[in-house]
Each structure stands twice: as C-alpha cells, then as structure tokens.
C-alpha atoms as a PDB file:
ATOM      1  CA  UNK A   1      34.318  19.631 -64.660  1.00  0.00           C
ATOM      2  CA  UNK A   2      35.384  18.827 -61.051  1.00  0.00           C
ATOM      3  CA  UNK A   3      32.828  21.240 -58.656  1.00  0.00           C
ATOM      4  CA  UNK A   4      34.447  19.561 -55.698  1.00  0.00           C
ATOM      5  CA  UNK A   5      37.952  21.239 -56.053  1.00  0.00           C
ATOM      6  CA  UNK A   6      37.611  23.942 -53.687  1.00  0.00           C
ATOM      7  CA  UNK A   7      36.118  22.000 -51.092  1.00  0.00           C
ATOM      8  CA  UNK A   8      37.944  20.150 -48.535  1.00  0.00           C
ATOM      9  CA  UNK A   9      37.134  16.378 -47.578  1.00  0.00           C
ATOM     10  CA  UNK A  10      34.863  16.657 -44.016  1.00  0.00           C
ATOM     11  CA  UNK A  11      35.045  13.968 -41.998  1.00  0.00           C
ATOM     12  CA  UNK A  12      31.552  12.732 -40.510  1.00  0.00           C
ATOM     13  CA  UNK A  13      30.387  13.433 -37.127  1.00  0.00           C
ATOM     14  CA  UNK A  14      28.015  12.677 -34.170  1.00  0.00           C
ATOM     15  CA  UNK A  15      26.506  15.852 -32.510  1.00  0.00           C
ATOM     16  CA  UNK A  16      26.126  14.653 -29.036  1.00  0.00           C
ATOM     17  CA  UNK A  17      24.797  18.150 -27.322  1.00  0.00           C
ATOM     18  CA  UNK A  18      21.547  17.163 -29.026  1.00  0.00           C
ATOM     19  CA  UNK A  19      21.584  13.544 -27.787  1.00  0.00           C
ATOM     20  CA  UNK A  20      22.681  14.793 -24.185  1.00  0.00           C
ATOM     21  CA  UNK A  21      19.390  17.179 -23.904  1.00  0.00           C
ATOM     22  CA  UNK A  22      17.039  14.614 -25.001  1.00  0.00           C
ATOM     23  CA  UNK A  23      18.417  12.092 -22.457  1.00  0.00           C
ATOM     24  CA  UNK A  24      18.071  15.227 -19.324  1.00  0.00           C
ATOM     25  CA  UNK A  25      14.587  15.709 -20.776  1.00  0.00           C
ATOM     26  CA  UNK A  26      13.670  12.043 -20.123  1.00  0.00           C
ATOM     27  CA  UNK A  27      15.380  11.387 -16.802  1.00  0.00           C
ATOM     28  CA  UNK A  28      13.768  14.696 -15.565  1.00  0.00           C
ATOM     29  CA  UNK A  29      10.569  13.032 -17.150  1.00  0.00           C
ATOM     30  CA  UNK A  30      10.936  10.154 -14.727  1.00  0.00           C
ATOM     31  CA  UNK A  31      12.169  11.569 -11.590  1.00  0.00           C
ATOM     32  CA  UNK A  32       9.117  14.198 -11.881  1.00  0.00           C
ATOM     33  CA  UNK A  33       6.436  11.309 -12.757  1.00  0.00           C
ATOM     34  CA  UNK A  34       8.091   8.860 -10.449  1.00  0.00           C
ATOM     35  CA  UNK A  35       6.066   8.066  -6.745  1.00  0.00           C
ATOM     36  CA  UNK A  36       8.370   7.568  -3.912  1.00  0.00           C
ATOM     37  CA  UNK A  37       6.264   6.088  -1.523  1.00  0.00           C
ATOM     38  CA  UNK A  38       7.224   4.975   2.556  1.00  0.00           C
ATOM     39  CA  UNK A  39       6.004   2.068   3.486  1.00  0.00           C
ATOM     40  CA  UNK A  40       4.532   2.732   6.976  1.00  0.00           C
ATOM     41  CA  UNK A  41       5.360   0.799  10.236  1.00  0.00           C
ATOM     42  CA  UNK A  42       5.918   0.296  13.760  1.00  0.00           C
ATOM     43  CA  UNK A  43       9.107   0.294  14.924  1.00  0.00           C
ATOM     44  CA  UNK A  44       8.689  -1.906  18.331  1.00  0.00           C
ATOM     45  CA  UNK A  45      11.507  -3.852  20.686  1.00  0.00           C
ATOM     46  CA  UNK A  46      10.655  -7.232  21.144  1.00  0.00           C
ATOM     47  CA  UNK A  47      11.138  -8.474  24.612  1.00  0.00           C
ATOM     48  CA  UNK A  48      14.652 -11.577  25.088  1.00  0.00           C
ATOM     49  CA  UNK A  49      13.542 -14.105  27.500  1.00  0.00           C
ATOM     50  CA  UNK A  50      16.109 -16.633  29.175  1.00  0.00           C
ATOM     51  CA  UNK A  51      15.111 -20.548  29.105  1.00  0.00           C
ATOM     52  CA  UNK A  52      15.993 -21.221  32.514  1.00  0.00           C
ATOM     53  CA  UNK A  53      14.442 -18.349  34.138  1.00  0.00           C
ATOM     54  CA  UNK A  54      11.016 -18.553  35.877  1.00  0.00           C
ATOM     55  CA  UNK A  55       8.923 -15.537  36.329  1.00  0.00           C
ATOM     56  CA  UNK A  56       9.102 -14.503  39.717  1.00  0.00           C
ATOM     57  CA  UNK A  57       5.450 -12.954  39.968  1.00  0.00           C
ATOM     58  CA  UNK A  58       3.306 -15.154  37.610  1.00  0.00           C
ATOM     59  CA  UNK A  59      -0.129 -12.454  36.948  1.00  0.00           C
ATOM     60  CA  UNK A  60      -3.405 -14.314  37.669  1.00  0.00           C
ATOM     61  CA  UNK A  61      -4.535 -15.660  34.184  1.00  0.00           C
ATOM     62  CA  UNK A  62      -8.761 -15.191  33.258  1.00  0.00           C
ATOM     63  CA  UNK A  63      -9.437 -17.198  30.360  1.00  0.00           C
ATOM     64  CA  UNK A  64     -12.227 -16.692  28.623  1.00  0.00           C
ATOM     65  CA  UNK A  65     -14.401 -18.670  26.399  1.00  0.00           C
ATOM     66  CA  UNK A  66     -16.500 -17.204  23.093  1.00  0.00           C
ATOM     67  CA  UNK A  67     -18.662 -19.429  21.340  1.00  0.00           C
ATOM     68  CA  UNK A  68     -19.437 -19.483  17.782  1.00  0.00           C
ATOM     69  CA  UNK A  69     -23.324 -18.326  19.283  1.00  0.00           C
ATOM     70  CA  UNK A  70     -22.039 -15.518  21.647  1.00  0.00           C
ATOM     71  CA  UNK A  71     -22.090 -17.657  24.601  1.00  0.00           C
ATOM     72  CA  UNK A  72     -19.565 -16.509  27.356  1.00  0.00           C
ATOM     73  CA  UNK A  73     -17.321 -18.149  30.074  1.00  0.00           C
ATOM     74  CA  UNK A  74     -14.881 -16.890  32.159  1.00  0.00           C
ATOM     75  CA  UNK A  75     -13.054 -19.412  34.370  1.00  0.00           C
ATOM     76  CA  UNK A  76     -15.541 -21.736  33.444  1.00  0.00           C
ATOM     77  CA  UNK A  77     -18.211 -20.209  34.786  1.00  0.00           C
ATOM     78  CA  UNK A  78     -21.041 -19.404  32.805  1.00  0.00           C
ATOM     79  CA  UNK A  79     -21.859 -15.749  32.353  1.00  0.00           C
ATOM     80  CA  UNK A  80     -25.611 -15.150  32.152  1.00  0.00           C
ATOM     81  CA  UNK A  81     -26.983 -12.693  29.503  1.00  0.00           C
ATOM     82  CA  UNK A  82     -24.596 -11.126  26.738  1.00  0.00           C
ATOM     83  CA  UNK A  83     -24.381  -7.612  28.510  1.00  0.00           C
ATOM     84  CA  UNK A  84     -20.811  -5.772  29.263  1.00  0.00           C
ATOM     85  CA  UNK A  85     -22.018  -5.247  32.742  1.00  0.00           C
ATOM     86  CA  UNK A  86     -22.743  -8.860  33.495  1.00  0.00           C
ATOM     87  CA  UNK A  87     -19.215  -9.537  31.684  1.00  0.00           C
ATOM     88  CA  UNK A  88     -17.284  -7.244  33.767  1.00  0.00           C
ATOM     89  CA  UNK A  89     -18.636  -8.111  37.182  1.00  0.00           C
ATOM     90  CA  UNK A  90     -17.510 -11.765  36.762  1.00  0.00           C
ATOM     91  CA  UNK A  91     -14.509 -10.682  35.009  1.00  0.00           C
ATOM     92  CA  UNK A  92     -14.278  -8.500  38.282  1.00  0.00           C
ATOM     93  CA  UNK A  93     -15.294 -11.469  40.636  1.00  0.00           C
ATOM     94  CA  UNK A  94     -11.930 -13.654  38.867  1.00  0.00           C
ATOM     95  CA  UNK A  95      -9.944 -10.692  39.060  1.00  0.00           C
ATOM     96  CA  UNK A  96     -10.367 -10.705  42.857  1.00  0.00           C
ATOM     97  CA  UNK A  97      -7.213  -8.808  44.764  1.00  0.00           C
ATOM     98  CA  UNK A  98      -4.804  -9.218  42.284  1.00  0.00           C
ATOM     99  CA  UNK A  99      -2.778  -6.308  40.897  1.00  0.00           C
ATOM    100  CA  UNK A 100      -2.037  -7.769  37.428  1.00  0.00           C
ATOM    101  CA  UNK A 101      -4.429 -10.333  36.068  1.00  0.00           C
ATOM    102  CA  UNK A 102      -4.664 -10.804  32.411  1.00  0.00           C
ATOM    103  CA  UNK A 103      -7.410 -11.577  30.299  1.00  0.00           C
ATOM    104  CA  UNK A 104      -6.928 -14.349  27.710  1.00  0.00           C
ATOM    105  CA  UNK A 105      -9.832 -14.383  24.920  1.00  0.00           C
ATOM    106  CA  UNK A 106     -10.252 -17.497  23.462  1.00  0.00           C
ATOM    107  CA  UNK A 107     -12.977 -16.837  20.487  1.00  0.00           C
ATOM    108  CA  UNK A 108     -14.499 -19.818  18.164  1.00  0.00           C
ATOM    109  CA  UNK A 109     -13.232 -18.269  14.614  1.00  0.00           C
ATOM    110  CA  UNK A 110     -17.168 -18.198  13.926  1.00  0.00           C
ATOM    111  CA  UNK A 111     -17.894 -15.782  16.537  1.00  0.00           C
ATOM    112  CA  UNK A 112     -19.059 -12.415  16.354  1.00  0.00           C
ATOM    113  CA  UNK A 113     -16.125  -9.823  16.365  1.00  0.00           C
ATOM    114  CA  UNK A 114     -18.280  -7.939  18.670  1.00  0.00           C
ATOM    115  CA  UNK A 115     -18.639 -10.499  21.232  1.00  0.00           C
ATOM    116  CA  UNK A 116     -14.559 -10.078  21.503  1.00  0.00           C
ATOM    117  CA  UNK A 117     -15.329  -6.475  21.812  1.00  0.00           C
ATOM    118  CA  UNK A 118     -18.042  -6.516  24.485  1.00  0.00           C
ATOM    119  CA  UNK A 119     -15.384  -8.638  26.114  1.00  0.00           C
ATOM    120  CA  UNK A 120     -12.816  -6.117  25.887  1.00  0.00           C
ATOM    121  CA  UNK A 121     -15.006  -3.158  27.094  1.00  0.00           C
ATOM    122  CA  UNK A 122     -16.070  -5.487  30.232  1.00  0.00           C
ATOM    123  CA  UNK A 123     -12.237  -6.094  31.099  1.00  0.00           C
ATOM    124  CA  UNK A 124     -11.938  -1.838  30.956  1.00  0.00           C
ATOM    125  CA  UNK A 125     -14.602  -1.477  32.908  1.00  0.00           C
ATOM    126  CA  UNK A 126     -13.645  -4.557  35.818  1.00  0.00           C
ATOM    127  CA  UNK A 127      -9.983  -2.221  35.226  1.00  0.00           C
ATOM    128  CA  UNK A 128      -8.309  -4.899  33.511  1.00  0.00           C
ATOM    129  CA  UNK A 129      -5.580  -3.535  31.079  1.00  0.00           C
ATOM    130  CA  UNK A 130      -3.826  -6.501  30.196  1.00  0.00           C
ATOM    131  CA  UNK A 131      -5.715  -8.038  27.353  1.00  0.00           C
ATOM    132  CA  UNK A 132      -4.474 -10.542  24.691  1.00  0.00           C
ATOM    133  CA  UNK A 133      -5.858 -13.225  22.089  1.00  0.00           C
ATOM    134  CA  UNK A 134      -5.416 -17.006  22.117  1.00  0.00           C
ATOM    135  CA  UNK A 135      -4.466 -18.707  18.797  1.00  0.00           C
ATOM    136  CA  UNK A 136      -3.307 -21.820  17.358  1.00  0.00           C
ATOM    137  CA  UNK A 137      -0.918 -23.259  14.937  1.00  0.00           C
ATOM    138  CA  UNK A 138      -1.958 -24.620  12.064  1.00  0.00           C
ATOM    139  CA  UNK A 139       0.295 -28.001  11.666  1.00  0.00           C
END
C-alpha cells in the first residue's frame, strides 16, 4: 500500500520572516546597549607667524626662577621670604611702566606646584595677565 498517493511532492523551504525578526531584535539590542560617547575639546586657532617679520613692539620679558626648595628670583634678583606679597612687589618693581610685560616661570621639575601658583597669584596681584611656562626638549 502506497499512503503517499494523494499527496503531492513539496519542495523544501527557508522561512526567512523568522530569521529577519531575530536579526531586528539583535541590532535593536546593540544600538540600545551601545554608548556613543563625544570626546570633549577645545576648538582653538593657532596663531601663523612670518620668518622674516620682527615684532614691532617686543613686551618686556620677567623671567622667573623656582628652585627645587621654593627659592624665588625674578630678574635675578633674589626675592626674600616665600610670601605672594613680597613676590608681587618685585614682580611689580620689573614690571616698571610697561603696558605688556610677560611673566616667564621657569620651575625646577622638583618644585612645589604651589610655588608656581604663589607665583601666579603675585603676577595678578602686580596686574600682570600675561603668564606662560618655560620648558625644554628632551633630545
């Protein structure tokens, strides 16, 4: 006895509408559990210089001196005591009458981060704005 008689031959097939929802489920999965994260910055615009040119109104340059001990000099001159007030009257004294002087820290890398910030609070107080750190290259 043949049972299969009345049935036709089916031909085997994929179901794909299952396949397609599983495949949504994950890539909802991901977008949902996925961090999208900025990384912050400044956005600044660097100033062009020209080789040949020579600045017409150099600023009076203070340099000054932190040792590894807390020790300050400005112009080579010794600054006695470690006080902001002492700091800023000689900072004041090499400022003089010029407009724009600016301050250039030299600290020992074993000094105090303080001492560059009792520096920096002297400069405010002689009104000196211009501020900025000497390095040096490592070769």
């Amino acid at each position: 006895m043949d049972f299969r008689r009345g049935r036709g031959h089916e031909e085997p097939e994929i179901n794909l509408i299952p396949m397609i929802d599983v495949l949504l489920v994950i890539l909802i999965f991901l977008m949902v559990t996925t961090t999208y994260t900025r990384f912050s910055g400044l956005e600044i615009n660097l100033p062009s210089a020209e080789a040949g040119a020579e600045p017409k109104n150099k600023p009076n340059e203070i340099n000054v001196l932190i040792s590894a001990n807390g020790d300050v000099r400005v112009n080579e001159t010794q600054v006695v005591g470690h006080e902001i007030s002492a700091i800023s009257e000689v900072l004041h004294k090499a400022a003089g009458d010029a407009k724009e002087s600016v301050v250039i820290i030299n600290s020992d890398r074993d000094a105090k981060l303080q001492s560059s910030v009792d520096v920096m609070q002297a400069a405010q107080q002689a009104g000196l704005s211009a501020i900025t750190f000497a390095t040096q290259s490592q070769k």
